[in-house]
C-alpha atoms as a PDB file:
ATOM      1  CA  UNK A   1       0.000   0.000   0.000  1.00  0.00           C
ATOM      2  CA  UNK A   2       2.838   2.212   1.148  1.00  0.00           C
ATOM      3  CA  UNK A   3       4.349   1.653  -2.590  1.00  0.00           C
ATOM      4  CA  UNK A   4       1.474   2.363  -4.099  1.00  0.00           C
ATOM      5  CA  UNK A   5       0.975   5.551  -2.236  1.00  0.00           C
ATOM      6  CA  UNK A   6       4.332   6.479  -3.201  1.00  0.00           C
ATOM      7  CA  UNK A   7       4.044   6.123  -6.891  1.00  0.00           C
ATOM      8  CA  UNK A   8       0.907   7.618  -6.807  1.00  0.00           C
ATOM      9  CA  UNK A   9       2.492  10.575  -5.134  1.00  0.00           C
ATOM     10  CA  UNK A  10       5.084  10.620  -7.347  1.00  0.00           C
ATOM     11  CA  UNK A  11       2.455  10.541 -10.588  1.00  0.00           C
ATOM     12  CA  UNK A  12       0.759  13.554  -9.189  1.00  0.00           C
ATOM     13  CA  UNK A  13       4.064  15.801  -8.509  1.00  0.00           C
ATOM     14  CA  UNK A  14       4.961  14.901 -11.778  1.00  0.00           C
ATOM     15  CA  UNK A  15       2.076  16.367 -13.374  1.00  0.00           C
ATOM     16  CA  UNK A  16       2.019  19.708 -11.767  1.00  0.00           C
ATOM     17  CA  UNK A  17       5.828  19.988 -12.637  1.00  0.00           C
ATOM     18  CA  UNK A  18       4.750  19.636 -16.237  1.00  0.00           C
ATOM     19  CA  UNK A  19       1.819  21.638 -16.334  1.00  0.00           C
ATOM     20  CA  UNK A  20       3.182  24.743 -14.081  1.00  0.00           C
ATOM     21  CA  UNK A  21       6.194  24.364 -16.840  1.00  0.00           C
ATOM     22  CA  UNK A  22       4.131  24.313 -20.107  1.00  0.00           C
ATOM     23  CA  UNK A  23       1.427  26.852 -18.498  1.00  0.00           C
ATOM     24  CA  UNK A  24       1.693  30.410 -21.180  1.00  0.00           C
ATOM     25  CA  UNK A  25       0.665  33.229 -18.598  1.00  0.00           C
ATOM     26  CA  UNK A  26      -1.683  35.675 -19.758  1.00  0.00           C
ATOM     27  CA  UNK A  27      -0.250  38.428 -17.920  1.00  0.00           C
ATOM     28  CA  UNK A  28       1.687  41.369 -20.225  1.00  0.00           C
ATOM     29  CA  UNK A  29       5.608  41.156 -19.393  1.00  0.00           C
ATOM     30  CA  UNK A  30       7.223  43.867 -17.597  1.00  0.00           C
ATOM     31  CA  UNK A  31       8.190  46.970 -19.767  1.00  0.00           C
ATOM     32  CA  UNK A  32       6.240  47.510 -22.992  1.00  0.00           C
ATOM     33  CA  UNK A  33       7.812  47.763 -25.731  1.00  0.00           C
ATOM     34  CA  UNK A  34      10.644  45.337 -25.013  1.00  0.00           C
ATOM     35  CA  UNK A  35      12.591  43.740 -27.517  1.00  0.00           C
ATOM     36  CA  UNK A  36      12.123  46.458 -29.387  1.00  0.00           C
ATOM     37  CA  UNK A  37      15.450  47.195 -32.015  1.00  0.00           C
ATOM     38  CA  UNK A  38      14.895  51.179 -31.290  1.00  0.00           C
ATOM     39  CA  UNK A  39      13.359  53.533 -28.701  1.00  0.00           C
ATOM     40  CA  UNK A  40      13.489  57.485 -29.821  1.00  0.00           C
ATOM     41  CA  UNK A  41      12.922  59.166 -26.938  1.00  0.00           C
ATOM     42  CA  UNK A  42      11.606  63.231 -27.368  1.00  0.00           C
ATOM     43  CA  UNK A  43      12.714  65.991 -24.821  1.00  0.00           C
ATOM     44  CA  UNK A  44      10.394  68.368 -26.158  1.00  0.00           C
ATOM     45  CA  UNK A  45      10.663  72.140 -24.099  1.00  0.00           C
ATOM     46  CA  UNK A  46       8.162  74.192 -25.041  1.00  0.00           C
ATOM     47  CA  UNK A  47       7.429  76.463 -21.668  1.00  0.00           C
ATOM     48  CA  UNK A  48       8.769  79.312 -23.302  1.00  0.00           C
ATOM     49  CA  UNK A  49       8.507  82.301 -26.400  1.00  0.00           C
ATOM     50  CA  UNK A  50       9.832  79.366 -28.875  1.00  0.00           C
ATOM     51  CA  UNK A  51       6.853  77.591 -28.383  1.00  0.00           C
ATOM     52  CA  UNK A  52       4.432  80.710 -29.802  1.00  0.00           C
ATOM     53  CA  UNK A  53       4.628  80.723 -33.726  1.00  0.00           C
ATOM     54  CA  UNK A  54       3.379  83.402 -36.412  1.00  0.00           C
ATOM     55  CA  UNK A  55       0.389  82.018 -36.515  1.00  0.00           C
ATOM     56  CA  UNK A  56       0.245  81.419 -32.665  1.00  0.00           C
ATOM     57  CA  UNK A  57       0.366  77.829 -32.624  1.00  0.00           C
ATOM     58  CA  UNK A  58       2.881  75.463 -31.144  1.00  0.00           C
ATOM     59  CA  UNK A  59       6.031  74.604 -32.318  1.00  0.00           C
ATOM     60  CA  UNK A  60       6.606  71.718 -30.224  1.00  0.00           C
ATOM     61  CA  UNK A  61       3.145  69.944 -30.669  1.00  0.00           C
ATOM     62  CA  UNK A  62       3.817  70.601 -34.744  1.00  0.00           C
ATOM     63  CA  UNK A  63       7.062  68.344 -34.347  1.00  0.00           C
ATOM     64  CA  UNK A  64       5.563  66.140 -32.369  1.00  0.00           C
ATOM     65  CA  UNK A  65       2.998  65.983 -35.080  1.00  0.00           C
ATOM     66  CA  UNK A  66       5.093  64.944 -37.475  1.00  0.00           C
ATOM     67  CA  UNK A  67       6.294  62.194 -35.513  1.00  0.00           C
ATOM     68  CA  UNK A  68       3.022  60.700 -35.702  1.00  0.00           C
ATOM     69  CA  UNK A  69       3.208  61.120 -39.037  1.00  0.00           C
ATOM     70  CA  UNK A  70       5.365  58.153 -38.995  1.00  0.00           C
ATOM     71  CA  UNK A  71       4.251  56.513 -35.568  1.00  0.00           C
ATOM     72  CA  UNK A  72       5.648  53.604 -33.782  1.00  0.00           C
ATOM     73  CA  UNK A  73       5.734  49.962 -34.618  1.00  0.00           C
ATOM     74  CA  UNK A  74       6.511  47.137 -33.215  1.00  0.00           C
ATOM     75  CA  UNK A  75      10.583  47.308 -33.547  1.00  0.00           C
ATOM     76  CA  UNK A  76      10.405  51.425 -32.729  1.00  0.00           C
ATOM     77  CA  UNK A  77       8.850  52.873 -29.496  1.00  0.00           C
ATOM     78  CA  UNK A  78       8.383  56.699 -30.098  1.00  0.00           C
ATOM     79  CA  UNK A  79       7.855  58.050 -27.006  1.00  0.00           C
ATOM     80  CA  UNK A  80       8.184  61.810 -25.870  1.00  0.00           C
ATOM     81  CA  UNK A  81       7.782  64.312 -22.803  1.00  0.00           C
ATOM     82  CA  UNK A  82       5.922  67.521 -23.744  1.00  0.00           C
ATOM     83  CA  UNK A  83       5.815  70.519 -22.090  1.00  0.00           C
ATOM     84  CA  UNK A  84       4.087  73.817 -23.823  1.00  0.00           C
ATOM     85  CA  UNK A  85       2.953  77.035 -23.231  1.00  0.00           C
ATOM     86  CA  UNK A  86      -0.102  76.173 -25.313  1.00  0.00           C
ATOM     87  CA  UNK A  87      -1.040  73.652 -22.202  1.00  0.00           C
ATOM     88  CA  UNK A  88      -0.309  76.079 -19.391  1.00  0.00           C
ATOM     89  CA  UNK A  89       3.038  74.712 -19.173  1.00  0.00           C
ATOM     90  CA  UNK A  90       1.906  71.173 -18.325  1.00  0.00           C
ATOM     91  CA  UNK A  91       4.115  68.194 -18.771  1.00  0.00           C
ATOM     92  CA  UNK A  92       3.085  65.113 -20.353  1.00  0.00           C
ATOM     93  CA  UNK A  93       4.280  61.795 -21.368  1.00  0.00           C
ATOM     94  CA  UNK A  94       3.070  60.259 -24.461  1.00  0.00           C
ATOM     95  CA  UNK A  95       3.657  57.095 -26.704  1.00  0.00           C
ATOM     96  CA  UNK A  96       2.990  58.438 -30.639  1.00  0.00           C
ATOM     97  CA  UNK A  97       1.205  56.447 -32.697  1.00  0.00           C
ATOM     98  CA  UNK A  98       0.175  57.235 -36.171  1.00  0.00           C
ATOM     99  CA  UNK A  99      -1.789  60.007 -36.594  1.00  0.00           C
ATOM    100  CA  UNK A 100      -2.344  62.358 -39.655  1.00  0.00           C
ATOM    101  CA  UNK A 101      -4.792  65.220 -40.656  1.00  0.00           C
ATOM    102  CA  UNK A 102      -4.364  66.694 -36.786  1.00  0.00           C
ATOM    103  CA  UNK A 103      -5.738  70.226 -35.693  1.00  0.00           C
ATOM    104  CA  UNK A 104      -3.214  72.731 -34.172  1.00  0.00           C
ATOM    105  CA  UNK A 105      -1.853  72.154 -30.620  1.00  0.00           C
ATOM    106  CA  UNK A 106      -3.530  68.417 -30.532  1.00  0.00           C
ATOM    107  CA  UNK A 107      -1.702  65.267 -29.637  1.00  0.00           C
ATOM    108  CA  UNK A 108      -3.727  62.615 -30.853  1.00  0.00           C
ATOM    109  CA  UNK A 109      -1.315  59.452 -28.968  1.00  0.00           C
ATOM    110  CA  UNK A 110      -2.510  58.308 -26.104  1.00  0.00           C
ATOM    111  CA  UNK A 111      -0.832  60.091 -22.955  1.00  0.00           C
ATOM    112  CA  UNK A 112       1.034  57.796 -20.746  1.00  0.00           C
ATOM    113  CA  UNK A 113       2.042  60.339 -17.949  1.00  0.00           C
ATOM    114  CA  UNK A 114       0.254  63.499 -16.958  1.00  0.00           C
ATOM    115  CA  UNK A 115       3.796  65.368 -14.374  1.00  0.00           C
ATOM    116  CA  UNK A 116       2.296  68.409 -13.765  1.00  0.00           C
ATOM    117  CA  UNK A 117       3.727  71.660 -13.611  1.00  0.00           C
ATOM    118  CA  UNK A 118       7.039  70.795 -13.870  1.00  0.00           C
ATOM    119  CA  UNK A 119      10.494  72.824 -14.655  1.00  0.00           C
ATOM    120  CA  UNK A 120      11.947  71.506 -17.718  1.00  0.00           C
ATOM    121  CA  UNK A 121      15.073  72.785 -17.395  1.00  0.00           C
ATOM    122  CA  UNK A 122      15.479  70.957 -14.039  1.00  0.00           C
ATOM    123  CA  UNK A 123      17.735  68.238 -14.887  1.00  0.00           C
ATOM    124  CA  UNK A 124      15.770  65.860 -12.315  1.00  0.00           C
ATOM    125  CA  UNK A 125      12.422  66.094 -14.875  1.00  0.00           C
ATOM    126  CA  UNK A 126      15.164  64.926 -17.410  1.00  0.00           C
ATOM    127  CA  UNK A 127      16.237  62.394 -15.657  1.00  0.00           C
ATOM    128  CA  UNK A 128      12.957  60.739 -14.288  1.00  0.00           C
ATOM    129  CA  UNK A 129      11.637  60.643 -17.640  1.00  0.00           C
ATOM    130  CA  UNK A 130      14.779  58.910 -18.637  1.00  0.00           C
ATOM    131  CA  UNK A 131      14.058  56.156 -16.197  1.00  0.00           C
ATOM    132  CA  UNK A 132      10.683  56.249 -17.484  1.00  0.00           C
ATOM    133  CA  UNK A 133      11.410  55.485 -20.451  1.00  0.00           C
ATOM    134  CA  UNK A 134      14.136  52.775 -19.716  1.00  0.00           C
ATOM    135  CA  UNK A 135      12.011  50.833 -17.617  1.00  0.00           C
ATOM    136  CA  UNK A 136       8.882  50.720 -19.793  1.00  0.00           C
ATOM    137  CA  UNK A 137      10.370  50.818 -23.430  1.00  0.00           C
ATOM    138  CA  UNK A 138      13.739  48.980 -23.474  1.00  0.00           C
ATOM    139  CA  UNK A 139      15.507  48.848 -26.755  1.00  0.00           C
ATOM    140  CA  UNK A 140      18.793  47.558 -28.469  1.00  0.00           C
ATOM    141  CA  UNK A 141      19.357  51.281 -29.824  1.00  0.00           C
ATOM    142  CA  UNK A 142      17.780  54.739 -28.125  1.00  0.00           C
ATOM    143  CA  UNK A 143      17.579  57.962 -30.043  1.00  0.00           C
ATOM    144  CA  UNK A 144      17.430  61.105 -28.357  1.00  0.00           C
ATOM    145  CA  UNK A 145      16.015  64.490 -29.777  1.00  0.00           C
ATOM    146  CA  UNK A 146      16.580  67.533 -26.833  1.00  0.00           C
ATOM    147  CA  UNK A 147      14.058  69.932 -28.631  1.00  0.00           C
ATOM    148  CA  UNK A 148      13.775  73.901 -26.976  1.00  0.00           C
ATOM    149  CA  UNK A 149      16.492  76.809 -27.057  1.00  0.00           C
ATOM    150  CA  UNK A 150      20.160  76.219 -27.152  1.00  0.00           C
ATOM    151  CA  UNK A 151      23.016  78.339 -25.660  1.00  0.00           C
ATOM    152  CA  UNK A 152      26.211  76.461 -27.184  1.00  0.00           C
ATOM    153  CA  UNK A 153      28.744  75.303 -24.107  1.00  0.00           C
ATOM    154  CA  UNK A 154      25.817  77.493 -21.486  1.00  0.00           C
ATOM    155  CA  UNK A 155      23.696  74.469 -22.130  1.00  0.00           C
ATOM    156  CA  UNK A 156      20.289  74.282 -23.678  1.00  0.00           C
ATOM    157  CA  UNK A 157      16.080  74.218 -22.441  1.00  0.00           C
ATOM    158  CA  UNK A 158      14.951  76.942 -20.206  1.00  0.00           C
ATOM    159  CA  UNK A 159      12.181  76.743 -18.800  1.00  0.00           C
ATOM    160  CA  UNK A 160      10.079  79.982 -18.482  1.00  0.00           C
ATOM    161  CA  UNK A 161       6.838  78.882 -17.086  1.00  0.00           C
ATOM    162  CA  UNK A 162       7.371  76.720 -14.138  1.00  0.00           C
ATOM    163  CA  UNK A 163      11.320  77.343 -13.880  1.00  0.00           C
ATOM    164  CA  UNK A 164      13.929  80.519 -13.865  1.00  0.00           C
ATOM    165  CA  UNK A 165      14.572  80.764 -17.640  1.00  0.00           C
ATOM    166  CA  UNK A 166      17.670  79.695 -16.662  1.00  0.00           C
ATOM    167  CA  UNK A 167      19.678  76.852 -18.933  1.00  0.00           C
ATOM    168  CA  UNK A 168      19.960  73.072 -18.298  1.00  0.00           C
ATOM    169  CA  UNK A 169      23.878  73.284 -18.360  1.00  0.00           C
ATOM    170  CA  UNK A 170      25.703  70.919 -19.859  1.00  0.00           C
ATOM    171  CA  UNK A 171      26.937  69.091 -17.192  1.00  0.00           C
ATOM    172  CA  UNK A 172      23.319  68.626 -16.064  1.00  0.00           C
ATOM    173  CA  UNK A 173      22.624  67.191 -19.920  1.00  0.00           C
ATOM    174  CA  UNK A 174      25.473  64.992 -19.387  1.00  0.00           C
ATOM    175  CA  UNK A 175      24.892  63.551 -15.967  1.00  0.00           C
ATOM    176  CA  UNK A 176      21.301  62.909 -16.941  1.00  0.00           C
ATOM    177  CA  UNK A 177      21.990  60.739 -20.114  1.00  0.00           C
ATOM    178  CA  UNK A 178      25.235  58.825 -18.484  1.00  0.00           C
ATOM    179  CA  UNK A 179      22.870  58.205 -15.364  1.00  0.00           C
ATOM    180  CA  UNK A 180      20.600  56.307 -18.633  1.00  0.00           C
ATOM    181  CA  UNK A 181      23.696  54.240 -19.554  1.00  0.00           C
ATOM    182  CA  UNK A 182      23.952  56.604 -22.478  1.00  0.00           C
ATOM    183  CA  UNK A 183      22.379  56.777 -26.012  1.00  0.00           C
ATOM    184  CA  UNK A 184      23.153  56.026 -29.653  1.00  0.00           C
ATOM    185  CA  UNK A 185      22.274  59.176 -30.966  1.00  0.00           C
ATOM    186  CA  UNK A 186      21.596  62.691 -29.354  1.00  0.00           C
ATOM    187  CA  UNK A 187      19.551  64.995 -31.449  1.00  0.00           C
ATOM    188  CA  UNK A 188      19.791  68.742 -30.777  1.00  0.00           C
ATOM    189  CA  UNK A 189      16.394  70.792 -32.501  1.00  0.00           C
ATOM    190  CA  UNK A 190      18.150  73.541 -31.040  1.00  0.00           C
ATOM    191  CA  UNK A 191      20.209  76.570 -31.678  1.00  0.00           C
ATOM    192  CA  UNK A 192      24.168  76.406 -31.889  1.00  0.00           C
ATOM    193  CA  UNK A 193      24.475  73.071 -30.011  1.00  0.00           C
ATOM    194  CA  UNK A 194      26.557  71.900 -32.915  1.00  0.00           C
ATOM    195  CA  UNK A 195      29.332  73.141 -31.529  1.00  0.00           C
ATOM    196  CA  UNK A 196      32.888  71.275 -30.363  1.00  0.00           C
ATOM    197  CA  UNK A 197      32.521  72.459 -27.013  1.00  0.00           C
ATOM    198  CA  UNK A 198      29.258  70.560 -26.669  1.00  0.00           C
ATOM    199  CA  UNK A 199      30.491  67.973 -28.857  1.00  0.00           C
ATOM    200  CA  UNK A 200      33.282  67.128 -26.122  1.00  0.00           C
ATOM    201  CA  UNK A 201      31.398  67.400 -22.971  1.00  0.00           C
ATOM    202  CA  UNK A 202      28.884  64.493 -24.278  1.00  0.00           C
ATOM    203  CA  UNK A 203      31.590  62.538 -26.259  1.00  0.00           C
ATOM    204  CA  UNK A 204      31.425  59.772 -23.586  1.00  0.00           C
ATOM    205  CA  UNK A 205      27.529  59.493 -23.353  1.00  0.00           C
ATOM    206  CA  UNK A 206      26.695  59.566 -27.229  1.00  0.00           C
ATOM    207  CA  UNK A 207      28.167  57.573 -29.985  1.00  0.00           C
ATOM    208  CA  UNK A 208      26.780  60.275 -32.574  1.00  0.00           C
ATOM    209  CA  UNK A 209      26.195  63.882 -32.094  1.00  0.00           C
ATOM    210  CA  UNK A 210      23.580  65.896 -34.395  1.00  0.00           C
ATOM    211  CA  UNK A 211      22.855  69.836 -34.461  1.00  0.00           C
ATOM    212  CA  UNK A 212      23.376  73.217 -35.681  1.00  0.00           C
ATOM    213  CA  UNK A 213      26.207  75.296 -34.862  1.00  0.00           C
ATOM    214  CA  UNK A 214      24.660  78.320 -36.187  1.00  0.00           C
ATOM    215  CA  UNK A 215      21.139  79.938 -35.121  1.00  0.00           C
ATOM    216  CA  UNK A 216      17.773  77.748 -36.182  1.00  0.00           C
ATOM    217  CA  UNK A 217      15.101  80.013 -38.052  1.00  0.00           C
ATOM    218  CA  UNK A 218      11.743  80.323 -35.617  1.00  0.00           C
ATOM    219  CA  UNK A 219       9.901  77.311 -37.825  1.00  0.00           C
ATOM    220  CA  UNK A 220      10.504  73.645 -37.538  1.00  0.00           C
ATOM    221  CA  UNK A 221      13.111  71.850 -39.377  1.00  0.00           C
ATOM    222  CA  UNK A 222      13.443  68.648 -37.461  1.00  0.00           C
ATOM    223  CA  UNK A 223      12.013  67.062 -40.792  1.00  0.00           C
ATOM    224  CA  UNK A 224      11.584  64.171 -38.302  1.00  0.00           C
ATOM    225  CA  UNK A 225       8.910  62.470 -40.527  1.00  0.00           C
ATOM    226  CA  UNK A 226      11.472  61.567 -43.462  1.00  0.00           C
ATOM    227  CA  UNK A 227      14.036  59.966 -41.280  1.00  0.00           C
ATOM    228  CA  UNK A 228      11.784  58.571 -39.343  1.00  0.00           C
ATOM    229  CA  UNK A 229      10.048  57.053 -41.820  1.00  0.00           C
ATOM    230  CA  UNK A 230      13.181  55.645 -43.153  1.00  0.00           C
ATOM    231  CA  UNK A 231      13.746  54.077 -39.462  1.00  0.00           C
ATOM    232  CA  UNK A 232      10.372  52.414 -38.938  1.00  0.00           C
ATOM    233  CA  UNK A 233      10.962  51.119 -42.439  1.00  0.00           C
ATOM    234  CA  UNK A 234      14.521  49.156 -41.911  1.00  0.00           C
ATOM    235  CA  UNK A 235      14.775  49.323 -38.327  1.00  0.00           C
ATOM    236  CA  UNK A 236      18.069  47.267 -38.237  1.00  0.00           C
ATOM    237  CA  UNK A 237      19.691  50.141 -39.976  1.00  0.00           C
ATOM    238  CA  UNK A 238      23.113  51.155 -37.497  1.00  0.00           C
ATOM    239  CA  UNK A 239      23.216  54.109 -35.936  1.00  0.00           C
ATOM    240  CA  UNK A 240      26.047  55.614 -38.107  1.00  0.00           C
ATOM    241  CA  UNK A 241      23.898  55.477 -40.845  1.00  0.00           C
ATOM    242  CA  UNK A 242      20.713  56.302 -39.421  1.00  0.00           C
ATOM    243  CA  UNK A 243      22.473  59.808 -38.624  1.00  0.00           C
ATOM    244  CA  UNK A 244      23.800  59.825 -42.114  1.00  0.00           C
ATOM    245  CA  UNK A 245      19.891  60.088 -42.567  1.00  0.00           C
ATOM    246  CA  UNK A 246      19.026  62.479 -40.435  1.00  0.00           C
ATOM    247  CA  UNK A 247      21.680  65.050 -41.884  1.00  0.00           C
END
C-alpha cells in the first residue's frame, strides 16, 4: 500500500511539474515595448517664447505631429515628454502612434504620464523621464532628440513657465543621459548646439552627435517624418547610418 501511495504521489508531482512548466501566462511582461530594435525618446521644451509661432500655434506639438506622421511599430517605441505654453506649461508623457490630418496644438497618442507643472530645465524632470522610459520601453538602440532653445557650451532648455529661464547646463545634460547608460544618438532641434565644445562634454555618453552650430530660423526643421520614416521602415539600420539620414 505504502508503494502504491508512493508512486501515486510521485504521478501527481509529476504532473504539476509539467503543467506549471508548459502553463503560457496571460499576464503582459514587464516593460512595454521590449525587444524592441529602437526607442526614440523626445525631450520636447516648449514652456517658453519658442513655443508661440506666427500664426500662434505650437512649435513643439507641430514636431511632435510629425512624428506621428510616422508613428511607432513594433521594432520602434516613439515616445516623448511635452511641455508647452499652449497647455499652461503642463508636462506630459506620451507614446505616438500614427496620426495624420491633426488640428493645431492636438496630440492625438494616447498620454502615458500626466507630471504636472514641472520645470523643464530641471535636470531631475530629465532624468525621471529617462528612467521612465528605460524601464517601460527597453531597446537595443535609443535615439534622443533635446528639442527647446540652445546656448552652445551654457547648455540648452529653459524653462520659463514653471522654472527661472535659466539653462539646463551641460553638465546637467550629461549627468542625466550617463545616469541612462547613455544613447546612440543625441539629437539637438536647437540653436548652436553643434558646436565642439558641446560635442566634447557628451563625447562619452553619445556615440553620434547631431545639431546646428549656427542659429535655427523660428519654424521647424526637425524634418523628423522623413528619417523617421526611413527608421520604422529598416529598423536594423546602425546608428552611423541612421544619422547619415538624419543630416
Amino acid at each position: 500500500m505504502r508503494l502504491k501511495l508512493s508512486i501515486l504521489f510521485l504521478l501527481v508531482l509529476l504532473v504539476l511539474v509539467l503543467f506549471g512548466c508548459s502553463k503560457k501566462s496571460t499576464e503582459p511582461e514587464d516593460g512595454a515595448g521590449s525587444g524592441a530594435k529602437w526607442t526614440v525618446i523626445g525631450y520636447m521644451d516648449g514652456n517658453n517664447n519658442l513655443d508661440i509661432s506666427l500664426n500662434n500655434t505650437s512649435y513643439v506639438i507641430a514636431d511632435v505631429q510629425e512624428m506621428e506622421a510616422v508613428g511607432s511599430s513594433d521594432d520602434v517605441n516613439m515616445v516623448v515628454c511635452v511641455g508647452s505654453i499652449k497647455t499652461g506649461g503642463i508636462v506630459k508623457d506620451y507614446y505616438v502612434e500614427h496620426h495624420t490630418d491633426e488640428l493645431p496644438d492636438h496630440i492625438s497618442s494616447p498620454m502615458l504620464r500626466n507630471e504636472g507643472t514641472r520645470d523643464m530645465s530641471d535636470p531631475q524632470t530629465l532624468i525621471d523621464f529617462l528612467d521612465y522610459v528605460k524601464e517601460n520601453y527597453p531597446a537595443e538602440h535609443y535615439l534622443l532628440i533635446i528639442d527647446d532653445h540652445g546656448g552652445g557650451w551654457r547648455g540648452a532648455c529653459s524653462d520659463d513657465q514653471n522654472g527661472s529661464g535659466n539653462l539646463m547646463s551641460m553638465r546637467q545634460i550629461k549627468s542625466a543621459i550617463e545616469d541612462f547608460g547613455g544613447v546612440d544618438i543625441l539629437i539637438f532641434h536647437a540653436c548652436l548646439m553643434g558646436q565642439l565644445e558641446v560635442v566634447y562634454e557628451l563625447k562619452d555618453v553619445a556615440d553620434y552627435i547631431l545639431g546646428s552650430e549656427f542659429t535655427l530660423p523660428m519654424e521647424s526643421i526637425l524634418g523628423s517624418q522623413e528619417w523617421l520614416d526611413t527608421l520604422v521602415s529598416h529598423s536594423s539600420i546602425t546608428p552611423e547610418a541612421l544619422s547619415g539620414v538624419v543630416v
